[in-house]
Protein backbone atom coordinates (compact mmCIF):
# COMPACT_ATOMS: atom_id res chain seq x y z
CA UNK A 1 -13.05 0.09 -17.91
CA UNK A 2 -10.82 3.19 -18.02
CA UNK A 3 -8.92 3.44 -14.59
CA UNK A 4 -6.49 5.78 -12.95
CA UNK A 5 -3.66 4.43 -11.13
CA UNK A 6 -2.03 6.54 -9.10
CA UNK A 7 1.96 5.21 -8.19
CA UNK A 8 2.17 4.02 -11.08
CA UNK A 9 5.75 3.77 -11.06
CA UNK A 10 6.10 2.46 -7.82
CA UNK A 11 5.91 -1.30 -7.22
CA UNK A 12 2.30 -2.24 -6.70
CA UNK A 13 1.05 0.27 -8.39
CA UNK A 14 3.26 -1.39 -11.76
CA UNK A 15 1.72 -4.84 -10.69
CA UNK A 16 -1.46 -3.98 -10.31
CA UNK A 17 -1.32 -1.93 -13.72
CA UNK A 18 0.14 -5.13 -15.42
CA UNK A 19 -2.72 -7.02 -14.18
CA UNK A 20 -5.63 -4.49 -15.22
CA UNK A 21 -3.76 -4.38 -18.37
CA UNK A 22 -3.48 -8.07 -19.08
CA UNK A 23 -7.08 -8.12 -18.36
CA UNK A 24 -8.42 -5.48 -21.31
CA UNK A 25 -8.66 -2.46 -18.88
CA UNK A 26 -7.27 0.74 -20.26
CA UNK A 27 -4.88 2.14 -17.56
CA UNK A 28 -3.91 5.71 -16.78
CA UNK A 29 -0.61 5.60 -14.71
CA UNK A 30 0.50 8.61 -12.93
CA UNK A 31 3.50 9.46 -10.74
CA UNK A 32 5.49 12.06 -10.19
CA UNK A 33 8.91 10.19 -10.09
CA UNK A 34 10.40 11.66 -7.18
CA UNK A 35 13.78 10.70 -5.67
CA UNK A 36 12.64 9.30 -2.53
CA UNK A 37 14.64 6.14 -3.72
CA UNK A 38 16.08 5.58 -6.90
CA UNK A 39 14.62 6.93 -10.18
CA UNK A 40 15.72 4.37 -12.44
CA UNK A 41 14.15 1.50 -10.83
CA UNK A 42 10.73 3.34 -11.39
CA UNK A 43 11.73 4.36 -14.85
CA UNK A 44 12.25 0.62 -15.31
CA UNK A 45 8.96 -0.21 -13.66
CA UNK A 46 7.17 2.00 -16.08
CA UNK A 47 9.33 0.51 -19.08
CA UNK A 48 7.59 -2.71 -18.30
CA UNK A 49 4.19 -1.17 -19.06
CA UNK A 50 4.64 1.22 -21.48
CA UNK A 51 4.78 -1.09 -24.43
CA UNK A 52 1.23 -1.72 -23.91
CA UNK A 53 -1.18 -0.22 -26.10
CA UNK A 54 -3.73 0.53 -23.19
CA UNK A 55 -1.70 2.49 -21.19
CA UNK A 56 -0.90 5.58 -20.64
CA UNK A 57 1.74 7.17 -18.20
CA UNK A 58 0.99 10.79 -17.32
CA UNK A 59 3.99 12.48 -14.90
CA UNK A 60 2.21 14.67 -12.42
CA UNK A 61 2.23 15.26 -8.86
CA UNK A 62 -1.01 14.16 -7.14
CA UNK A 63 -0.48 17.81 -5.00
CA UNK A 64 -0.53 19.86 -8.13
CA UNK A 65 -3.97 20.87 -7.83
CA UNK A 66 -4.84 22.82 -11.50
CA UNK A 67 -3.15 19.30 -13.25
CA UNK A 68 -5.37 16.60 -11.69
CA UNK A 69 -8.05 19.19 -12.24
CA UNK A 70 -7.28 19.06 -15.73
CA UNK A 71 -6.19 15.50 -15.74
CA UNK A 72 -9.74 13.72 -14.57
CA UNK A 73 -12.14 16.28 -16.58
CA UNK A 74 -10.21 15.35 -20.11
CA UNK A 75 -10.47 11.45 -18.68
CA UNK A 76 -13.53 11.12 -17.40
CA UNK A 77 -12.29 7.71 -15.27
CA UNK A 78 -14.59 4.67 -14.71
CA UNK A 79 -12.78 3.79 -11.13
CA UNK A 80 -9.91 5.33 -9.24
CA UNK A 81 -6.83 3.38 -7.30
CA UNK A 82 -5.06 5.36 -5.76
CA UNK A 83 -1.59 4.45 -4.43
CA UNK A 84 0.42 7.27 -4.64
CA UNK A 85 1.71 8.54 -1.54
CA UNK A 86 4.74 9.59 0.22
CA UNK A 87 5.22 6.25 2.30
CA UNK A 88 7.78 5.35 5.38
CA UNK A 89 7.16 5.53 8.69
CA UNK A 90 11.01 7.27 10.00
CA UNK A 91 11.14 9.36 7.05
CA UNK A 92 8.46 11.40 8.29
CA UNK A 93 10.63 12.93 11.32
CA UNK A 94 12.71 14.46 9.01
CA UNK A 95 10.57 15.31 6.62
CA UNK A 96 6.84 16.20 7.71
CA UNK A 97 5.79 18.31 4.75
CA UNK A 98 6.27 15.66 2.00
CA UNK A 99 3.37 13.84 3.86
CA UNK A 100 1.05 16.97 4.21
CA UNK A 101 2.03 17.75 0.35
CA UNK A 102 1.09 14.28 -1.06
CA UNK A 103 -1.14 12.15 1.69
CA UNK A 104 -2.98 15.16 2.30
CA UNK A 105 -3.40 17.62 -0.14
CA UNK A 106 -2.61 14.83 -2.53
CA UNK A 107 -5.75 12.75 -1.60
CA UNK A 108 -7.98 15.75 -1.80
CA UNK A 109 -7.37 16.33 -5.17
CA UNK A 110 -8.01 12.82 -5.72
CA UNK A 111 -11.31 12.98 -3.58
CA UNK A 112 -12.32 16.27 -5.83
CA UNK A 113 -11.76 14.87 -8.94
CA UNK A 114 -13.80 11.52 -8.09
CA UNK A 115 -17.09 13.72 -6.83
CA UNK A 116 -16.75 16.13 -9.96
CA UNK A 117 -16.69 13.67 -12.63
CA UNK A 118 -18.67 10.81 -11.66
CA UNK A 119 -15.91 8.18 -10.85
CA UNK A 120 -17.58 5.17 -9.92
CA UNK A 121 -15.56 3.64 -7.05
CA UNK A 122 -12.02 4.83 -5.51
CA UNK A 123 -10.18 2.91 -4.39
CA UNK A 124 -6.82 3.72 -1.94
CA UNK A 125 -3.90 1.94 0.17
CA UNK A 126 -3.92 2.64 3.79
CA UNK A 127 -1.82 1.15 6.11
CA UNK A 128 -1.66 -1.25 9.23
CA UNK A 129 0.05 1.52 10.43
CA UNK A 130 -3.25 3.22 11.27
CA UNK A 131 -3.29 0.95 14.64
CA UNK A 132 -0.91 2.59 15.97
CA UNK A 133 0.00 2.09 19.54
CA UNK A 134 -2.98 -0.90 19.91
CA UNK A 135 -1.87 -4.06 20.97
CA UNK A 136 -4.83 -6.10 20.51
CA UNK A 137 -4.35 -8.75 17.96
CA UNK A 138 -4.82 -9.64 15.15
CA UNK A 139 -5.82 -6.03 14.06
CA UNK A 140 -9.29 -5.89 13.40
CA UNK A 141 -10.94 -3.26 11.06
CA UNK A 142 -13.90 -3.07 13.83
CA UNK A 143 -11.12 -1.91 16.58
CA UNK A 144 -10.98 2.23 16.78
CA UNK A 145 -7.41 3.52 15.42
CA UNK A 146 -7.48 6.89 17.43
CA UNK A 147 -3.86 6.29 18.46
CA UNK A 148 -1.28 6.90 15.55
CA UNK A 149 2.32 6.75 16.76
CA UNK A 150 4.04 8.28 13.19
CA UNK A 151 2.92 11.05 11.05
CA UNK A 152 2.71 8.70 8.07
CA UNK A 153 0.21 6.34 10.32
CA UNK A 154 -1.95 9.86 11.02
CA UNK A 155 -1.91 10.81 7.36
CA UNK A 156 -3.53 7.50 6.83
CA UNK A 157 -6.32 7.46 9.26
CA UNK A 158 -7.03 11.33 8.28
CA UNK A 159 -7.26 9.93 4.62
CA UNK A 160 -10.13 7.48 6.06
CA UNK A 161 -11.94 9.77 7.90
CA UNK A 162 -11.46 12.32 4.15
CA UNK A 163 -12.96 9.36 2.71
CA UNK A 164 -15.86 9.11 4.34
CA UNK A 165 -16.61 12.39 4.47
CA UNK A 166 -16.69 12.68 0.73
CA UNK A 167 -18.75 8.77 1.03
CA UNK A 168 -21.33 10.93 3.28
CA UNK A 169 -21.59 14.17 1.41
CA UNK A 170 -21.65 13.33 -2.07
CA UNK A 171 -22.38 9.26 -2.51
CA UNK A 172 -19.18 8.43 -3.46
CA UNK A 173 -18.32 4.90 -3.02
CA UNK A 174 -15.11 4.69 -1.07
CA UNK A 175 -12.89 1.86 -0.08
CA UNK A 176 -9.73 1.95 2.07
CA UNK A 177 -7.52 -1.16 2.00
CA UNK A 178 -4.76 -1.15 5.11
CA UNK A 179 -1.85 -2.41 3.35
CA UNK A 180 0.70 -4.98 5.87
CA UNK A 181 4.04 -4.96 5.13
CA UNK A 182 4.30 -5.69 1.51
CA UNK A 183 7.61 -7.14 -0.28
CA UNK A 184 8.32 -8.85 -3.77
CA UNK A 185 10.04 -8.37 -6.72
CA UNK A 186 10.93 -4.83 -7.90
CA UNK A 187 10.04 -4.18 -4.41
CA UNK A 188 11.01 -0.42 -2.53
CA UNK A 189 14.49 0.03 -1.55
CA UNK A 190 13.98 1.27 1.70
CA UNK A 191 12.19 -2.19 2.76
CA UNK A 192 13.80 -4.74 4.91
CA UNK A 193 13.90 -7.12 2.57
CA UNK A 194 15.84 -5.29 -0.06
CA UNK A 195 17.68 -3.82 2.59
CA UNK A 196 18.84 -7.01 4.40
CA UNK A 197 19.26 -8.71 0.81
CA UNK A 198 21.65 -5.88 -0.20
CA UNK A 199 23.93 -6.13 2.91
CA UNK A 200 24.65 -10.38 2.87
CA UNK A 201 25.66 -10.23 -0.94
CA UNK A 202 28.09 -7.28 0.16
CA UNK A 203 28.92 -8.97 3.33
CA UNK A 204 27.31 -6.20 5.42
CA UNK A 205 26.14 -6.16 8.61
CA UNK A 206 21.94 -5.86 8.90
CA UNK A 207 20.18 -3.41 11.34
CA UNK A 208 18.14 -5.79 13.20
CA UNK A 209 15.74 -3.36 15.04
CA UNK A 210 14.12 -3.74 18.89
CA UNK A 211 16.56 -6.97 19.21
CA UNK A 212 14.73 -8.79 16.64
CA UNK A 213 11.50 -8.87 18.62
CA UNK A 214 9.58 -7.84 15.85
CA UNK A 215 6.54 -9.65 14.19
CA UNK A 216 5.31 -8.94 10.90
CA UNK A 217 2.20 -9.92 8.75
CA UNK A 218 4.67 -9.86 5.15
CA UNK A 219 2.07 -9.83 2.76
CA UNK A 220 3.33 -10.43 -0.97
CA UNK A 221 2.83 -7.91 -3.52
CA UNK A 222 0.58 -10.50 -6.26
CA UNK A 223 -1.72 -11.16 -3.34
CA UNK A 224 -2.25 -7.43 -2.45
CA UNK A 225 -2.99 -6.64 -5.92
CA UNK A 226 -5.35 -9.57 -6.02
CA UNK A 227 -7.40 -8.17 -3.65
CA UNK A 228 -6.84 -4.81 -4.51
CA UNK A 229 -8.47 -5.73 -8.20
CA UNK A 230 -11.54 -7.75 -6.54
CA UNK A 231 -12.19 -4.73 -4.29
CA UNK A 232 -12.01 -2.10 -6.86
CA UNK A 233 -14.90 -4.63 -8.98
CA UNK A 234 -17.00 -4.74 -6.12
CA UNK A 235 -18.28 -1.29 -5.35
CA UNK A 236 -18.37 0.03 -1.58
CA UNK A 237 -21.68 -0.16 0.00
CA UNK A 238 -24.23 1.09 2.64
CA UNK A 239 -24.06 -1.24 5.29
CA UNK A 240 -27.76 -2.03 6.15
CA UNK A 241 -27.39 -3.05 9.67
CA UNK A 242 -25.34 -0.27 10.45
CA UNK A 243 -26.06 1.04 14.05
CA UNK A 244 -24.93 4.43 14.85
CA UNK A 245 -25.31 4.28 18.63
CA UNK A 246 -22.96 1.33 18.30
CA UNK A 247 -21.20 2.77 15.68
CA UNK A 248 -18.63 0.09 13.80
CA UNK A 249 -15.61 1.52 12.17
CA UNK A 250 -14.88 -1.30 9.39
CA UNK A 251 -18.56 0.23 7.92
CA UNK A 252 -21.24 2.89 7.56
CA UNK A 253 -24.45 3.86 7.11
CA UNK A 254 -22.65 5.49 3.30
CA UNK A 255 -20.73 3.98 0.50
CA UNK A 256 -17.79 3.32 2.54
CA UNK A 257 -15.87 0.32 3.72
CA UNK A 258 -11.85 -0.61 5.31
CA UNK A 259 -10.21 -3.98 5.11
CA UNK A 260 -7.40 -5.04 6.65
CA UNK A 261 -5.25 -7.30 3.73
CA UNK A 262 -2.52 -8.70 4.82
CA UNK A 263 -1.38 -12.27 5.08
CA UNK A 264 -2.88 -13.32 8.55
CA UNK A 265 0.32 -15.12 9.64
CA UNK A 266 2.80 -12.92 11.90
CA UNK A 267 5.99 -13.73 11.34
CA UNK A 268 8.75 -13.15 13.70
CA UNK A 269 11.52 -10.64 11.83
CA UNK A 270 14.65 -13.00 12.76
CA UNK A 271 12.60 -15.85 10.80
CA UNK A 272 11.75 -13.90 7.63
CA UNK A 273 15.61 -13.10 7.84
CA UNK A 274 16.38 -17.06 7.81
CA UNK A 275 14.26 -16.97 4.83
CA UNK A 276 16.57 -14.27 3.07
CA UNK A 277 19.73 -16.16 4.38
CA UNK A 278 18.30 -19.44 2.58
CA UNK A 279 17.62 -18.17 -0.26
CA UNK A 280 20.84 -16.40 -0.87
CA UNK A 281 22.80 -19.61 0.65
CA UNK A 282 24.47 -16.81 2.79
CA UNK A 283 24.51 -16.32 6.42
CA UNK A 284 23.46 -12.42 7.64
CA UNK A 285 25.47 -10.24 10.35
CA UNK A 286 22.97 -9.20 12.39
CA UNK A 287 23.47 -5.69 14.59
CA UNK A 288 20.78 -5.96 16.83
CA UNK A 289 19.14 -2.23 17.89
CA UNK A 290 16.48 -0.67 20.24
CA UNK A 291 12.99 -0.41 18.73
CA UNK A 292 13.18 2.90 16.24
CA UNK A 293 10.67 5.99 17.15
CA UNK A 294 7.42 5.95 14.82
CA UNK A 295 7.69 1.73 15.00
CA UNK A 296 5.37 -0.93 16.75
CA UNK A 297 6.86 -4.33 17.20
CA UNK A 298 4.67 -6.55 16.02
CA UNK A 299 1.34 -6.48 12.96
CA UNK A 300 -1.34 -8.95 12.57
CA UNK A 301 -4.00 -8.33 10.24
CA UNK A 302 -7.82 -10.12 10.69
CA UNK A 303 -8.51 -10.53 7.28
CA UNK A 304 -12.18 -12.07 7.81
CA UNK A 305 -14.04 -8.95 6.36
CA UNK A 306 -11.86 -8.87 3.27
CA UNK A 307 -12.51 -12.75 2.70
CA UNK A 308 -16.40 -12.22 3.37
CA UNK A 309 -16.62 -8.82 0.79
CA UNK A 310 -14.87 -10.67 -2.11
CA UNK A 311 -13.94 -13.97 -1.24
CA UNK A 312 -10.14 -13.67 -1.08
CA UNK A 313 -7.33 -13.77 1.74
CA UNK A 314 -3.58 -13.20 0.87
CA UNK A 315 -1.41 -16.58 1.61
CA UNK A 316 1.94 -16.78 0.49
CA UNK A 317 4.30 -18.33 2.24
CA UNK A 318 7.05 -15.80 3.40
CA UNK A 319 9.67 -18.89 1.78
CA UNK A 320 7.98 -18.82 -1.62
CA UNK A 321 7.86 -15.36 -1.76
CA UNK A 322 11.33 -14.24 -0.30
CA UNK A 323 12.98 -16.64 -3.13
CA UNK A 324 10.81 -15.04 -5.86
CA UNK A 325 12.39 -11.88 -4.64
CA UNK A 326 15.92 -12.63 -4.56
CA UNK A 327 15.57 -13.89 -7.80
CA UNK A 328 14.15 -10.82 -9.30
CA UNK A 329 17.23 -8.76 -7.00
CA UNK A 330 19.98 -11.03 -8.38
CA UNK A 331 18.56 -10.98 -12.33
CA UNK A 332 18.02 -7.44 -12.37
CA UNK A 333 21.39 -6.24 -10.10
CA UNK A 334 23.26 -8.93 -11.88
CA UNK A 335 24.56 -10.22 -8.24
């Protein structure tokens, strides 16, 4: 198959390229390389792909309408993933527009190019921030997410609801997958775990945020990309037994679907920082701070739908996957 990737340079979207790749899919990668973090760790992201013979990287921003006009009628793309999008949660206070620019008008172009050239399944990250200000857990995809508390989370949920609109009006299968906090190697630098891991080996104190009463479902980046691959093979769907005067939010009564993926094992934030300290043999500082705006203390995704659709769960252990990361941090920062 010929797919797009969107994000290409950014962390999953590089892993999940590698694995499409490995497989015999041709890959499109675009990104637009911005300096949200630091360039050269995407550069070196894309260096890792570029050697292969089916890919391509194109650098474009997903907003620039009149280039991913021109972009997916010279491709003609079998499926879509999109992952390119301007992501943190605090960032957004000080800087609204990106989000509009690229979440936005970003995924419209993305929608527009999938109904004008026959793609035959897109498929885009979400978040678990979508839930917002619920406290029911786990997080089920069949709970309403009316209640965003950042401008990123809103961004998200509008691109659901864009989804489906473009599911209802023109048949196109759509699938959103609500990403939990996702770490590995070559992971983002503004992520606790490269964060924390940064600090210790400088001997740096850590921001340790709402008094380390946090919970997280750390989800690691193979097993999203798993399940972001067995998704993107199995198209979205009408449900049959969908019920409108009951209406159910994880489906419909179009081509359109939601799953939660995320690891389905909270794990309390001063924990996941033992996990860093034993892997770096190194003891952490800890400043302990009030809960930041735009958070929610704890995430806990129900990942039964995603298991039942295409027969997968992430599961990880946070252990096995912090060491895999400090591994990849000390190799590739020489530390």
């Amino acid at each position: 198959m010929k797919i797009l990737v969107t994000g290409a340079a950014g962390f999953i979207g590089m892993t999940t390229s590698l694995r499409l790749l490995a497989r015999g899919d041709e890959v499109v990668g675009l990104d637009n390389l911005n300096d949200y973090y630091e360039v050269s760790l995407k550069e070196n992201r894309l260096a890792r792909l570029t050697g292969h013979a089916n890919f391509r990287f194109v650098k474009l921003d997903v907003a620039d309408r009149p280039g991913m006009e021109k972009l997916f009628a010279a491709e003609k793309f079998d499926k879509v993933i999109h992952l390119a999008a301007q992501a943190g949660v605090r960032y957004s206070i000080q800087n609204p527009h990106a989000y509009v620019d690229s979440n936005l008008v970003g995924f419209i172009n993305v929608l527009e190019g999938c109904r004008h050239h026959k793609v035959q399944h897109l498929v885009y990250a979400s978040s678990s921030s979508v839930y917002g200000g619920n406290t029911k857990m786990p997080f089920s995809e069949h709970d309403s997410v009316d209640h965003p508390v950042s401008l990123y989370a809103a961004t998200k949920k509008a691109n659901e609801l864009m989804a489906h609109t473009y599911s209802h009006l023109y048949g196109l299968p759509t699938t959103g997958l609500r990403f939990f906090t996702v770490y590995g190697p070559w992971g983002r630098p503004d992520m606790a775990l490269f964060l924390f891991t940064k600090a210790i080996l400088e001997g740096k104190p850590i921001d340790v945020f709402n008094h380390g009463n946090m919970q997280r479902d750390f989800t690691y980046v193979d097993d999203i990309v798993e399940g972001v691959i067995r998704v993107m093979d199995r198209n979205a769907a009408v449900n049959a037994e969908y019920d409108p005067i009951s209406a159910d939010p994880a489906t419909s009564n179009v081509p359109y679907r939601v799953f939660n993926i995320g690891n389905n094992n909270p794990v309390q934030l001063l924990d996941f920082i033992g996990a860093i300290e034993k892997a770096l043999g190194m003891a952490a500082e800890k400043r302990l701070l009030p809960l930041q705006d735009g958070d929610v203390p704890a995430t806990y995704a129900d990942t039964a739908l995603l298991n039942d659709w295409v027969g997968f769960v992430p599961a990880t252990p946070i252990q096995e996957g912090v060491s895999r990361f400090i591994a990849w941090y000390r190799d590739y920062y020489k530390v």
